[in-house]
PDB file of N, CA and C in Angstrom:
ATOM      1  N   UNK A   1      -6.219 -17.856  19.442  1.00  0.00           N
ATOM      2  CA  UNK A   1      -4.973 -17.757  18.701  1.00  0.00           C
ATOM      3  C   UNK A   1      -5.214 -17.918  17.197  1.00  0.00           C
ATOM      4  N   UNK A   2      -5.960 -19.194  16.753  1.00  0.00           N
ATOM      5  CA  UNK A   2      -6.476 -19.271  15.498  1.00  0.00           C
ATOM      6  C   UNK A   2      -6.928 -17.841  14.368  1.00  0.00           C
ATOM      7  N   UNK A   3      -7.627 -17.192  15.544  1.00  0.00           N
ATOM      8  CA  UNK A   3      -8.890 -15.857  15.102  1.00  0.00           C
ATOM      9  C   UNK A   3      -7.349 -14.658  14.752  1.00  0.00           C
ATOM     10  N   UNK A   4      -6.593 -14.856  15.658  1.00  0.00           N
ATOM     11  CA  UNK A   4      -5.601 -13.667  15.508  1.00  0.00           C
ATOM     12  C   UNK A   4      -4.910 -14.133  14.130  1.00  0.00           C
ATOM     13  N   UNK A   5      -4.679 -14.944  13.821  1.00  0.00           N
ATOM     14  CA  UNK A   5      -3.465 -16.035  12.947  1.00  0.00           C
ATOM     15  C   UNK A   5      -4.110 -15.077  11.527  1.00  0.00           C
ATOM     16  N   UNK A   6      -5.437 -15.894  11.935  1.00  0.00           N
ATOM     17  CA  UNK A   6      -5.969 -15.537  10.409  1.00  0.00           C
ATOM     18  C   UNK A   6      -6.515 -13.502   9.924  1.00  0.00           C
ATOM     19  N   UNK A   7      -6.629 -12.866  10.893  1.00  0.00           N
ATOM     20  CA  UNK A   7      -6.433 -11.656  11.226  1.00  0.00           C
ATOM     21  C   UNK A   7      -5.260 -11.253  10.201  1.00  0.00           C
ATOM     22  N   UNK A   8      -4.297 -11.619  10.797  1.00  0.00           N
ATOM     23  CA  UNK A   8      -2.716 -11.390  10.617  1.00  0.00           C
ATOM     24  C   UNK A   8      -2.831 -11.601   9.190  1.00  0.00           C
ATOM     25  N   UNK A   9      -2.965 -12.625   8.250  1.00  0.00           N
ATOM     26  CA  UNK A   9      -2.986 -13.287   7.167  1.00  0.00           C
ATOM     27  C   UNK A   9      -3.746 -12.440   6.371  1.00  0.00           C
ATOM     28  N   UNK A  10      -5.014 -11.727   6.970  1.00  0.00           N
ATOM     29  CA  UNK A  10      -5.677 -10.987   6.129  1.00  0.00           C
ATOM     30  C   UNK A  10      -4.946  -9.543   5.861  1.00  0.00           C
ATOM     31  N   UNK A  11      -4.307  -8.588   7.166  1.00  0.00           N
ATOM     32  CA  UNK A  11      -3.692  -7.853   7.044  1.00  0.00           C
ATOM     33  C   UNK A  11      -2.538  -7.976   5.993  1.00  0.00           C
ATOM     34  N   UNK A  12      -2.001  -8.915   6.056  1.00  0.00           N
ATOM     35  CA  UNK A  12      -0.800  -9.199   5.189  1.00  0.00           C
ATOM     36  C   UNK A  12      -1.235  -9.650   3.629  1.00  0.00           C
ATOM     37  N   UNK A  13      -1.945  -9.802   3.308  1.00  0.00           N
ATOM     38  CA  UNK A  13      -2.523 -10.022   2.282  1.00  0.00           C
ATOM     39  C   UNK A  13      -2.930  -8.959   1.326  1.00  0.00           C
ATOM     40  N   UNK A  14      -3.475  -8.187   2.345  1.00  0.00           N
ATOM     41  CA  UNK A  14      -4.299  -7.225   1.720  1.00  0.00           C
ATOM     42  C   UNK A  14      -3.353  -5.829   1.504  1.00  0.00           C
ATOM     43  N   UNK A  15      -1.763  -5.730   2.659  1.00  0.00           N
ATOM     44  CA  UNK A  15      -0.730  -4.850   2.226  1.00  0.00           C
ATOM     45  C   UNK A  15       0.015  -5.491   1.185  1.00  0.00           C
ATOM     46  N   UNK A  16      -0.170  -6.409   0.726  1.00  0.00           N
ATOM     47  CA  UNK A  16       0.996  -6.995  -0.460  1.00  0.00           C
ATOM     48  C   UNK A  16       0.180  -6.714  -1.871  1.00  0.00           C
ATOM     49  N   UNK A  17      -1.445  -6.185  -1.644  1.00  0.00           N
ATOM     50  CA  UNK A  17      -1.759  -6.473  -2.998  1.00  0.00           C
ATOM     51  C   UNK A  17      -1.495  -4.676  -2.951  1.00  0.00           C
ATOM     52  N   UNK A  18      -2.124  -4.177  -1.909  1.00  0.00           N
ATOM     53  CA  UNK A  18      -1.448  -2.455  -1.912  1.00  0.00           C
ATOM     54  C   UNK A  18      -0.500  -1.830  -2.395  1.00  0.00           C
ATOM     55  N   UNK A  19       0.844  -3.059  -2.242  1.00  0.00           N
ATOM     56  CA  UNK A  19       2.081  -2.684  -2.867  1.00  0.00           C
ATOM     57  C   UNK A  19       2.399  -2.538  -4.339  1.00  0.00           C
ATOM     58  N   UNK A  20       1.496  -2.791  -4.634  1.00  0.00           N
ATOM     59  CA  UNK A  20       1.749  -2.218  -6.420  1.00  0.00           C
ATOM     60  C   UNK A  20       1.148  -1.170  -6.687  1.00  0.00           C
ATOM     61  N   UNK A  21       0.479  -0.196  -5.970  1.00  0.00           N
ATOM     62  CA  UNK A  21       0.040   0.909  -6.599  1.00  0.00           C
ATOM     63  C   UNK A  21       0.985   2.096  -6.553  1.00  0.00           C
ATOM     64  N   UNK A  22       1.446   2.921  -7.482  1.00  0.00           N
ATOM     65  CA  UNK A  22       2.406   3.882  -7.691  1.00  0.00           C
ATOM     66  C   UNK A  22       2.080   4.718  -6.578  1.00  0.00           C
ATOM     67  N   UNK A  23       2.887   4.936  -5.466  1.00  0.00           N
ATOM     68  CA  UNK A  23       2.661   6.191  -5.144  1.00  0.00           C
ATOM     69  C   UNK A  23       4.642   7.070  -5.353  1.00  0.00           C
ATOM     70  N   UNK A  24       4.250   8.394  -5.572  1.00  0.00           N
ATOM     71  CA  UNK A  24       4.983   9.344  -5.831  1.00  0.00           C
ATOM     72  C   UNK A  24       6.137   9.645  -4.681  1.00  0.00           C
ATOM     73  N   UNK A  25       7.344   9.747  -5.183  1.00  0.00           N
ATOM     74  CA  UNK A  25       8.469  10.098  -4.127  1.00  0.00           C
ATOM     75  C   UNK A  25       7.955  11.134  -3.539  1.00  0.00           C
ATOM     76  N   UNK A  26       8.727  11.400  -1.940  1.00  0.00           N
ATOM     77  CA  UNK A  26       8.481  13.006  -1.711  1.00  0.00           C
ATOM     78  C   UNK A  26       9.275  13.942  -2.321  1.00  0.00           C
ATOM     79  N   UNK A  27       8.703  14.777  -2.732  1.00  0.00           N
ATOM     80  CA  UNK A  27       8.877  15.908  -3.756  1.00  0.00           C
ATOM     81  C   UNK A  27       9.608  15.667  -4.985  1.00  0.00           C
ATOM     82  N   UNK A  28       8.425  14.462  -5.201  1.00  0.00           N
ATOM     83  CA  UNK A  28       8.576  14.014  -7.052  1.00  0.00           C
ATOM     84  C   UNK A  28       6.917  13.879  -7.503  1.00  0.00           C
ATOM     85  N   UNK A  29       7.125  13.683  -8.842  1.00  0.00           N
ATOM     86  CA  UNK A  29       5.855  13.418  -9.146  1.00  0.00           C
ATOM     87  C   UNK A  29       6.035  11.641 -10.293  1.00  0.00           C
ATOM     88  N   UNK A  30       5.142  10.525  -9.992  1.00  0.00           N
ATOM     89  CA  UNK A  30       5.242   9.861 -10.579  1.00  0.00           C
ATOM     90  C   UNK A  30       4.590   9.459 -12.446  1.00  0.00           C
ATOM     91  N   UNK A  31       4.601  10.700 -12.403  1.00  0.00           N
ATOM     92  CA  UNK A  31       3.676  10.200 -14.278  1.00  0.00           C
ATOM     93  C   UNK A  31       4.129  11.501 -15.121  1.00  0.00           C
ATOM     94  N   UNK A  32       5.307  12.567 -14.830  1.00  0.00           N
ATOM     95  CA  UNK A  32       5.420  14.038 -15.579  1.00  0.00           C
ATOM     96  C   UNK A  32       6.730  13.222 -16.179  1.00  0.00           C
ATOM     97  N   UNK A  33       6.889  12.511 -17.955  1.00  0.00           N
ATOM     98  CA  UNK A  33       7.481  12.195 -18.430  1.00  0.00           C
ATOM     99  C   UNK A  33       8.420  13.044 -18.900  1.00  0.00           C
ATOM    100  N   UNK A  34       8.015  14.538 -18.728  1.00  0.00           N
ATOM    101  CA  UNK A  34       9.554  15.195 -18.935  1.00  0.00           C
ATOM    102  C   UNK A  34      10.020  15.961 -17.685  1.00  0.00           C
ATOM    103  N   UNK A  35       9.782  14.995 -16.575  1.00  0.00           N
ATOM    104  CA  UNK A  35      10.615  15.501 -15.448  1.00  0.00           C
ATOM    105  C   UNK A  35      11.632  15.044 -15.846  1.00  0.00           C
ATOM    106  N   UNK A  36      13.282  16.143 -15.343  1.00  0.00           N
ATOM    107  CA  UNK A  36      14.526  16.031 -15.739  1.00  0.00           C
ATOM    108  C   UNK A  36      14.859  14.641 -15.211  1.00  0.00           C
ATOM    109  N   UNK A  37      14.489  14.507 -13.550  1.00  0.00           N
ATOM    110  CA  UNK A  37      14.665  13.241 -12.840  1.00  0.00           C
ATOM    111  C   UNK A  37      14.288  12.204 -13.596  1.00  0.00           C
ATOM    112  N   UNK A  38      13.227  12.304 -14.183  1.00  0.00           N
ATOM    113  CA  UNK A  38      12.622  11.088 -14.922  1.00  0.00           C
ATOM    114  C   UNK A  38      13.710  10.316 -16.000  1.00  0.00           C
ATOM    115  N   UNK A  39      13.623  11.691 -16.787  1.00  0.00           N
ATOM    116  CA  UNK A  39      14.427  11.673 -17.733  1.00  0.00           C
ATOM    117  C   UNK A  39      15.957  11.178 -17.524  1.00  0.00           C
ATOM    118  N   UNK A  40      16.408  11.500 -16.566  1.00  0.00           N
ATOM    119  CA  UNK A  40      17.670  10.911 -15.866  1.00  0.00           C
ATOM    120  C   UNK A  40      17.873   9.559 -15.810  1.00  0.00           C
ATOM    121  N   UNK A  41      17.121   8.917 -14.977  1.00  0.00           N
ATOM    122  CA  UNK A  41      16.455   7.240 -14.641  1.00  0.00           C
ATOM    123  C   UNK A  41      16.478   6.842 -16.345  1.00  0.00           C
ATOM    124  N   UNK A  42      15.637   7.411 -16.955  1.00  0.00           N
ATOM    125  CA  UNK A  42      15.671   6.385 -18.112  1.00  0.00           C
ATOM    126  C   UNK A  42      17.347   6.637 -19.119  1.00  0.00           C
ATOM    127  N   UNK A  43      17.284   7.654 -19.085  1.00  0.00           N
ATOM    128  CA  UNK A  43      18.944   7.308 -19.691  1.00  0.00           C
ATOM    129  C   UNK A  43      20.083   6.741 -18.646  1.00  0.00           C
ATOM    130  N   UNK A  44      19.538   6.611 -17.669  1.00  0.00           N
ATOM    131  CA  UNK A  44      20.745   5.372 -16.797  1.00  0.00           C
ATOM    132  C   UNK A  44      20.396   4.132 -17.225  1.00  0.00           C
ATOM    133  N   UNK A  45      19.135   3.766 -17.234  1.00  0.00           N
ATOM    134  CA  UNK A  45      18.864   2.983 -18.007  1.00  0.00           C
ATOM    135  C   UNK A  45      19.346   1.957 -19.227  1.00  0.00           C
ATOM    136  N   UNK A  46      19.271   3.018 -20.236  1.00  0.00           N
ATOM    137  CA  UNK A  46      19.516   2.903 -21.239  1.00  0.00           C
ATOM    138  C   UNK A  46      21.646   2.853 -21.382  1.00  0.00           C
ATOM    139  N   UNK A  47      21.927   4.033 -20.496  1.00  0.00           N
ATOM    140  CA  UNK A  47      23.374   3.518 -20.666  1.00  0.00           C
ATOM    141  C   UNK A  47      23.756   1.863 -20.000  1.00  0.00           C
ATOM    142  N   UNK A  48      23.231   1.732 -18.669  1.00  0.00           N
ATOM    143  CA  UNK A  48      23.294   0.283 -18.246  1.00  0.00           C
ATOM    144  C   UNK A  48      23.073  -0.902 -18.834  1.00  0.00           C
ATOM    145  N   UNK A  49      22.156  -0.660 -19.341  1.00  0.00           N
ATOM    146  CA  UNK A  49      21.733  -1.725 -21.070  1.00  0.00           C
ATOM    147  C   UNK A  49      22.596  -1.708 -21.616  1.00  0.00           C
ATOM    148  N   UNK A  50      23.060  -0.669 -22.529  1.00  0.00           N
ATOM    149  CA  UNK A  50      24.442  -0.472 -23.503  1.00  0.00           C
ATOM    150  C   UNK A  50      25.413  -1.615 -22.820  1.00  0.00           C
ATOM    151  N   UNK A  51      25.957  -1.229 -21.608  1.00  0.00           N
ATOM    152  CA  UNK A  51      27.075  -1.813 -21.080  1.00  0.00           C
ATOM    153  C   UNK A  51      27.072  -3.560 -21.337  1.00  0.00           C
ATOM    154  N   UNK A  52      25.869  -3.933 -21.064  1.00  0.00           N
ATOM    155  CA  UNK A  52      26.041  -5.747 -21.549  1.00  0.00           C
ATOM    156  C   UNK A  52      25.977  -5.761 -23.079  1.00  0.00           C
ATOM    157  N   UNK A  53      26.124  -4.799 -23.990  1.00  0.00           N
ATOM    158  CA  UNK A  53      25.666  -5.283 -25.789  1.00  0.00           C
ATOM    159  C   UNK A  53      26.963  -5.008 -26.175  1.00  0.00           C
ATOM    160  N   UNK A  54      27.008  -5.152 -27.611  1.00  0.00           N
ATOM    161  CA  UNK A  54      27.758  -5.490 -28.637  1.00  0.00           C
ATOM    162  C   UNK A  54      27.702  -3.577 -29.153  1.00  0.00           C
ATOM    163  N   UNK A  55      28.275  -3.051 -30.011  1.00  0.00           N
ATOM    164  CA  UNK A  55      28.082  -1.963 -30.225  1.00  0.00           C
ATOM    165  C   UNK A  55      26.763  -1.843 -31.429  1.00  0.00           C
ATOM    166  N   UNK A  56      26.605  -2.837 -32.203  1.00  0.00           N
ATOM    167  CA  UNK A  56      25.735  -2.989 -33.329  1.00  0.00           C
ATOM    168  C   UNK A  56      24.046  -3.111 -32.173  1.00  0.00           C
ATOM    169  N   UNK A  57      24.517  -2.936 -30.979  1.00  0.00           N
ATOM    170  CA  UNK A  57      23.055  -3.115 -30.239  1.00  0.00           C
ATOM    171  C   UNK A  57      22.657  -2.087 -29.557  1.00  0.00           C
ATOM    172  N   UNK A  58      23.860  -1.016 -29.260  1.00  0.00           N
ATOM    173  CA  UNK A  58      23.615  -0.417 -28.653  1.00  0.00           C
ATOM    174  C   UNK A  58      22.134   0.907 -28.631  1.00  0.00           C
ATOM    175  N   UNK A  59      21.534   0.893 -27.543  1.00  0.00           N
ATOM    176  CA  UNK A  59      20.016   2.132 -27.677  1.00  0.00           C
ATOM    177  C   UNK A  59      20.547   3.722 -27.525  1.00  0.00           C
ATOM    178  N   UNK A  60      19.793   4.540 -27.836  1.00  0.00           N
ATOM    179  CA  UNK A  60      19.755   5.871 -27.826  1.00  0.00           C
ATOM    180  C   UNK A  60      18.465   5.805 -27.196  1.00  0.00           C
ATOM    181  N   UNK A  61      18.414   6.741 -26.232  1.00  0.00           N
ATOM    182  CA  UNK A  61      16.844   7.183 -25.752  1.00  0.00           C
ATOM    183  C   UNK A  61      16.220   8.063 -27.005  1.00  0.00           C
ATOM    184  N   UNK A  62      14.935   7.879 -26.785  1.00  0.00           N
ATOM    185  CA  UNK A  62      14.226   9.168 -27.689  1.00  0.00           C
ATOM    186  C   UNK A  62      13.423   9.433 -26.658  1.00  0.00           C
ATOM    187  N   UNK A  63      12.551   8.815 -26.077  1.00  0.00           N
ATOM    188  CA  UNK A  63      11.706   9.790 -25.495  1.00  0.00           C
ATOM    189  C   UNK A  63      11.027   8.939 -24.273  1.00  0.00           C
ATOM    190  N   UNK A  64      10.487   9.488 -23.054  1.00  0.00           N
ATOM    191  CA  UNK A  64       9.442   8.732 -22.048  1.00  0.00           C
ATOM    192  C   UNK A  64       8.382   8.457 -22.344  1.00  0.00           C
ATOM    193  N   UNK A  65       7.897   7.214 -22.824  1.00  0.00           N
ATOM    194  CA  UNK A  65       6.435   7.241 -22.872  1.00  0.00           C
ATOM    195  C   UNK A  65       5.685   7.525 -21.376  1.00  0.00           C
ATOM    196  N   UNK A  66       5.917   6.788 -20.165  1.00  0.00           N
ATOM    197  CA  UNK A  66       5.148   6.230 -19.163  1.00  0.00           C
ATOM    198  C   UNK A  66       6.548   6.425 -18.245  1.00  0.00           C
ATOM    199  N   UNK A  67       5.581   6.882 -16.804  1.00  0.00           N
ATOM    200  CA  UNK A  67       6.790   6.870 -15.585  1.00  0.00           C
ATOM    201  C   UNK A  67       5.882   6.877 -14.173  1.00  0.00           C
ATOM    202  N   UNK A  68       6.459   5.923 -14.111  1.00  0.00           N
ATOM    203  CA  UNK A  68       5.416   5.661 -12.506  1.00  0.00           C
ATOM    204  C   UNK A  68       6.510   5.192 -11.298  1.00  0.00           C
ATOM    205  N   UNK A  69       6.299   5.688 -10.254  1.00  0.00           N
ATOM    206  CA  UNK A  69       6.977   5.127  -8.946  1.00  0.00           C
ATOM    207  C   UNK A  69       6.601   4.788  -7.643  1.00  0.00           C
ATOM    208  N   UNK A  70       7.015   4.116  -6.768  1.00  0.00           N
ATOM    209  CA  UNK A  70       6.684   3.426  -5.770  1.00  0.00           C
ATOM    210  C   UNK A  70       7.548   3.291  -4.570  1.00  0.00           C
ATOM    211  N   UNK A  71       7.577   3.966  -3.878  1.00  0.00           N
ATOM    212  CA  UNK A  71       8.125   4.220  -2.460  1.00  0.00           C
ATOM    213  C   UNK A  71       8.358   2.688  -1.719  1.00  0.00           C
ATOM    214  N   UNK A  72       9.281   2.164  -1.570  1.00  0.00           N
ATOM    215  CA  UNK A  72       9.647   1.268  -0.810  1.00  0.00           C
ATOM    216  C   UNK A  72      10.162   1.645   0.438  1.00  0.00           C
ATOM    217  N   UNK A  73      10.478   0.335   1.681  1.00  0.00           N
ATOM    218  CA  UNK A  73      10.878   0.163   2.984  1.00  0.00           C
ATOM    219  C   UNK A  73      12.193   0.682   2.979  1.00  0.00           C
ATOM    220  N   UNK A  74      12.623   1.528   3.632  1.00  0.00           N
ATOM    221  CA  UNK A  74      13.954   1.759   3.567  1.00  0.00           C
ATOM    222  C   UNK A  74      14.687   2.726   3.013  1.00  0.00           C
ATOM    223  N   UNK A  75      14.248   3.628   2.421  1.00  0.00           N
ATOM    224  CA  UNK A  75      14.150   4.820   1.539  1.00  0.00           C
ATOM    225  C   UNK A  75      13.919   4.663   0.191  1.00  0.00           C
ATOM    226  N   UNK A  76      13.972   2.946  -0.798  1.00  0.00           N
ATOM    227  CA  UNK A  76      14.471   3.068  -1.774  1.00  0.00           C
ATOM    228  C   UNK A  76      12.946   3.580  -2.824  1.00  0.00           C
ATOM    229  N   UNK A  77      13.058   3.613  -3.926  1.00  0.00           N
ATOM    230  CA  UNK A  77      12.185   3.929  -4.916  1.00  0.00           C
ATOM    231  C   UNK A  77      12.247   2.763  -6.377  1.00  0.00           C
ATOM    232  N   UNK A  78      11.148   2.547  -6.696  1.00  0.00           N
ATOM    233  CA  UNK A  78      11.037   1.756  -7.507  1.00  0.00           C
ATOM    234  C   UNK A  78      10.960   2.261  -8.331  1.00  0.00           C
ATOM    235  N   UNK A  79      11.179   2.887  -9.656  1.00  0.00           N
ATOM    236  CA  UNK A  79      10.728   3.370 -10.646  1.00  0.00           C
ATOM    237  C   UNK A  79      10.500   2.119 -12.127  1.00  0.00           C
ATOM    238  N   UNK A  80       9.456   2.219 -12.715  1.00  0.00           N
ATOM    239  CA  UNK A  80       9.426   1.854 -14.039  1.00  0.00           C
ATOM    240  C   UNK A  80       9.001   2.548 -14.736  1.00  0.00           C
ATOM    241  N   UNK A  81       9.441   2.527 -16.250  1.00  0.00           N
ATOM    242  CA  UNK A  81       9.293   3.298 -16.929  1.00  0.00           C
ATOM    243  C   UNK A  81       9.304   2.207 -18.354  1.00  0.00           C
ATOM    244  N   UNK A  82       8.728   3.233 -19.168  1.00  0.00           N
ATOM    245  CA  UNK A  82       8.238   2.843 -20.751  1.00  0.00           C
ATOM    246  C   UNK A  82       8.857   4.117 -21.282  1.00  0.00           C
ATOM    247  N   UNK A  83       9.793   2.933 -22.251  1.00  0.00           N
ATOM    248  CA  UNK A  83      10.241   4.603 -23.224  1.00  0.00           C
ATOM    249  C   UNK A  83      10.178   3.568 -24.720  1.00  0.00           C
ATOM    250  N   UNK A  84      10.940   4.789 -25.484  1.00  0.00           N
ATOM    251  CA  UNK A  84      10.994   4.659 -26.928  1.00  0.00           C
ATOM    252  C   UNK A  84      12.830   4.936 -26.771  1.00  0.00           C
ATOM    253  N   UNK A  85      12.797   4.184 -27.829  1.00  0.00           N
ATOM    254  CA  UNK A  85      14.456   3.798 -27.517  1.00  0.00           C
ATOM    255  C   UNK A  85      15.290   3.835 -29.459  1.00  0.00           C
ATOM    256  N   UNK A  86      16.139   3.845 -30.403  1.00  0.00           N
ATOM    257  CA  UNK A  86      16.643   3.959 -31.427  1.00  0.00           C
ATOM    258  C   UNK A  86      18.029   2.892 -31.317  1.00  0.00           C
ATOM    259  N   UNK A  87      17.982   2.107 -32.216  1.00  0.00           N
ATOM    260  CA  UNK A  87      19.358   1.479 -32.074  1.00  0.00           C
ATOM    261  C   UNK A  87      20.553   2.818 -32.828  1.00  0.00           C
ATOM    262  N   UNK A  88      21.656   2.682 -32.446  1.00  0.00           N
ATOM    263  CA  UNK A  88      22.691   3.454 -32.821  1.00  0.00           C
ATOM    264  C   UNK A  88      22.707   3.316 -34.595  1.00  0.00           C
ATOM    265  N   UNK A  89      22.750   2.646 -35.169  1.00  0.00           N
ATOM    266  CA  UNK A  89      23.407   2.188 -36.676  1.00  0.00           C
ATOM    267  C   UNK A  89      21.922   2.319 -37.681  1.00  0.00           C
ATOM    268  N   UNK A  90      21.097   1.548 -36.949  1.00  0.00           N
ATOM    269  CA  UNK A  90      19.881   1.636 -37.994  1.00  0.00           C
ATOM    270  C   UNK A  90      18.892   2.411 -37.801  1.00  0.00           C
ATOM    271  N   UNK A  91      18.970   3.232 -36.607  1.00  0.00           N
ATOM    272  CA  UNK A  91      17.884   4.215 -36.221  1.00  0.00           C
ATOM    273  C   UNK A  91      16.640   3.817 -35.986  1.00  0.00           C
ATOM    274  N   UNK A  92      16.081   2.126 -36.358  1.00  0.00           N
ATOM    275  CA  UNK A  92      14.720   1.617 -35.815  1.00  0.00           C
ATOM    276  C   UNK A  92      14.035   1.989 -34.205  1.00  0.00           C
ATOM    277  N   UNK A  93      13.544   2.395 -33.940  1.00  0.00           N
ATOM    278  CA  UNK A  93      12.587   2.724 -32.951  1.00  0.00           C
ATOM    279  C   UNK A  93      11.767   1.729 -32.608  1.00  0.00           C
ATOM    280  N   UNK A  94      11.891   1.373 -30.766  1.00  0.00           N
ATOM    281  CA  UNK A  94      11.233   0.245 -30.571  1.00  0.00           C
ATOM    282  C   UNK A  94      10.839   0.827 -28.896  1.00  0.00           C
ATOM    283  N   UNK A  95       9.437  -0.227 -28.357  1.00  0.00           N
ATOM    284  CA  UNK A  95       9.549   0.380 -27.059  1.00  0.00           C
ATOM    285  C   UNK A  95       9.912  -0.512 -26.189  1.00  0.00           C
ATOM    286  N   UNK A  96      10.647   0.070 -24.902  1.00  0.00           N
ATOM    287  CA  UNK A  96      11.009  -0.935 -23.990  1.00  0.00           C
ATOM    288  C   UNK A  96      10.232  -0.391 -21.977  1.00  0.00           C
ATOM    289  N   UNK A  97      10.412  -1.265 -21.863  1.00  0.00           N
ATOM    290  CA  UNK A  97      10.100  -1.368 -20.372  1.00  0.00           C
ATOM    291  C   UNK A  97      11.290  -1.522 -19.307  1.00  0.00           C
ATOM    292  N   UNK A  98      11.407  -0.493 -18.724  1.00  0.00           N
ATOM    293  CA  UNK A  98      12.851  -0.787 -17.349  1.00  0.00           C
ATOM    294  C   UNK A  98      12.245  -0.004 -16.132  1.00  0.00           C
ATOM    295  N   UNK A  99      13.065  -1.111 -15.167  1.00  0.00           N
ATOM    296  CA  UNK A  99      12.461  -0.784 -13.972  1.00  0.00           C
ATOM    297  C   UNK A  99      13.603  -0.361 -13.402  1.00  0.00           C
ATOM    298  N   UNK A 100      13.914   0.543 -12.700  1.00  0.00           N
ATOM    299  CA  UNK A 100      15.199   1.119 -11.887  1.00  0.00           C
ATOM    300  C   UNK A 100      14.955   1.268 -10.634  1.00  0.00           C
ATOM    301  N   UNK A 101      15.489   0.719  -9.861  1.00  0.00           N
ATOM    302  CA  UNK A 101      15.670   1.100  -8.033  1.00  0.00           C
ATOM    303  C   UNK A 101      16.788   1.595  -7.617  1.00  0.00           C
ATOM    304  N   UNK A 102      16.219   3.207  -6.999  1.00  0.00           N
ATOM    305  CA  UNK A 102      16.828   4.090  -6.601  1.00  0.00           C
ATOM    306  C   UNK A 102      16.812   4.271  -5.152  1.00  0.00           C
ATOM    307  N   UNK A 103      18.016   5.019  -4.251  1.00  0.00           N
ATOM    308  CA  UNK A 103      17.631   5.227  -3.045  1.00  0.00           C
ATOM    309  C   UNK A 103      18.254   6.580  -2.926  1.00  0.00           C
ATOM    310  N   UNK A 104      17.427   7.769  -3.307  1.00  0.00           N
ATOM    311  CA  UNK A 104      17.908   9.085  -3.839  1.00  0.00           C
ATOM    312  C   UNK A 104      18.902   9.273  -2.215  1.00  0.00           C
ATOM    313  N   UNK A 105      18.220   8.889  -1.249  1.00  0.00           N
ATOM    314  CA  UNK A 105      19.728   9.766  -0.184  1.00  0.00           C
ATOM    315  C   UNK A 105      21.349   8.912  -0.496  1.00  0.00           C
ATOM    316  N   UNK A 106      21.151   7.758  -1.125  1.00  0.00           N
ATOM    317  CA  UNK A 106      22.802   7.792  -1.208  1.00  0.00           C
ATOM    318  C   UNK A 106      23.136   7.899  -2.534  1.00  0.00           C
ATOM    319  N   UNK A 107      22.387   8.108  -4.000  1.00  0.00           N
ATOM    320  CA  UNK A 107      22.716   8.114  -4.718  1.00  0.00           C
ATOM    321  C   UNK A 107      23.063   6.762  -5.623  1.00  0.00           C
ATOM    322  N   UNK A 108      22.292   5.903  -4.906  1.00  0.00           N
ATOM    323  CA  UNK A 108      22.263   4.364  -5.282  1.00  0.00           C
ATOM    324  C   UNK A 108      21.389   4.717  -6.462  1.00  0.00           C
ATOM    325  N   UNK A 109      21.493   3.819  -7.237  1.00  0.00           N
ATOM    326  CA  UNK A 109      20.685   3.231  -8.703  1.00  0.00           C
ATOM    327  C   UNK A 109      21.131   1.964  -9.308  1.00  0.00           C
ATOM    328  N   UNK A 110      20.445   1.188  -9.551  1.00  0.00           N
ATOM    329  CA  UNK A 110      20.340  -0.177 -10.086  1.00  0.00           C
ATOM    330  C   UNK A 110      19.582  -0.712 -10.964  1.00  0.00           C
ATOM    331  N   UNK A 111      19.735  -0.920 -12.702  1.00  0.00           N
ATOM    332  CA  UNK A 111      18.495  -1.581 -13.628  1.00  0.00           C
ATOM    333  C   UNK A 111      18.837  -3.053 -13.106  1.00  0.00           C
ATOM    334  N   UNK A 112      17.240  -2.939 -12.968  1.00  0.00           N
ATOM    335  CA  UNK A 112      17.180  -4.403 -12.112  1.00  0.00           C
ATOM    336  C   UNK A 112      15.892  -4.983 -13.559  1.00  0.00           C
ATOM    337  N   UNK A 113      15.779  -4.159 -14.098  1.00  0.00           N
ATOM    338  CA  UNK A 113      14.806  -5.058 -15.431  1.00  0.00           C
ATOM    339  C   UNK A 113      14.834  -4.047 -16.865  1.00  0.00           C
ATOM    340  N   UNK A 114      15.189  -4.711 -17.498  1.00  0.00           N
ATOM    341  CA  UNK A 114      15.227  -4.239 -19.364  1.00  0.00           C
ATOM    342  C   UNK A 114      14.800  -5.082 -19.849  1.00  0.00           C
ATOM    343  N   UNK A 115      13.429  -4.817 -20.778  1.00  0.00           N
ATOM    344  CA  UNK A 115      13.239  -5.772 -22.324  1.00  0.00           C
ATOM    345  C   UNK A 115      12.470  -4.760 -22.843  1.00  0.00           C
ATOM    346  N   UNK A 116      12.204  -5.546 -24.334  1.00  0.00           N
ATOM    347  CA  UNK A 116      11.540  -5.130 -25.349  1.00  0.00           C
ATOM    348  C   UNK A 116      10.303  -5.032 -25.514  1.00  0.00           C
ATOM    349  N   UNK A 117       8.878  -4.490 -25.627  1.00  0.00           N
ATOM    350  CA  UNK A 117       7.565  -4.571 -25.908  1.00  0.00           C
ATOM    351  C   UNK A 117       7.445  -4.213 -27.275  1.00  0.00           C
ATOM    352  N   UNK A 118       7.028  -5.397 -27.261  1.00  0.00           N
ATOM    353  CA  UNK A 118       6.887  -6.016 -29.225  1.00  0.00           C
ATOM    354  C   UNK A 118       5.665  -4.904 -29.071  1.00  0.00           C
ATOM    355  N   UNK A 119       5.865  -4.494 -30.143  1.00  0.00           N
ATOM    356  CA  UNK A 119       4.673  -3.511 -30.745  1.00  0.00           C
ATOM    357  C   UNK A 119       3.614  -4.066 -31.443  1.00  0.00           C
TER     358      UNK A 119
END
């Protein structure tokens, strides 16, 4: 029982460190920063952000740096992404990191992470 226990422990171990490597939706690609889809995700993003600020905070997308995704249990999709972002008023350009979970058959989406990467 011991021999199986620790079996088990290794299996499970060794799928949790697996789980961070990007793999690609079916019939998506995870790293083509001007896929429209891509591009979609990060301006949900970016409007979802808006919604908790002040208007003097609000972002404009400019562009995708980075887009990677990850197939989860259940249909959903992990996406994170690195973009370049403009405040509305002062036009400064800064980059940020957001992670969005999607579950393309119902049309679910959720920013479940936004911040800033100090340059």
């Amino acid at each position: 029982m011991k021999f199986q226990s620790i079996v088990f422990l290794i299996v499970v171990m060794l799928a949790s460190t697996d789980k961070n490597q990007a793999i690609p939706p079916e019939g998506g690609s995870s790293n083509n920063v001007s896929d429209p889809h891509v591009i979609d995700i990060a301006n949900f993003a970016v409007t979802e952000f808006n919604k908790g600020n002040i208007l003097l905070l609000k972002l404009k997308l400019v562009k995708v740096i980075k887009a990677e995704s990850q197939v989860l249990v259940g249909g959903f999709v992990n996406n994170q992404l690195t973009i370049s972002a403009s405040q509305r008023f002062n036009y400064d350009i800064h980059k940020y990191e957001a992670v969005v979970l999607e579950k393309p058959s119902e049309q679910f989406r959720n920013l479940t992470s936004f911040k800033r990467v100090h340059d």
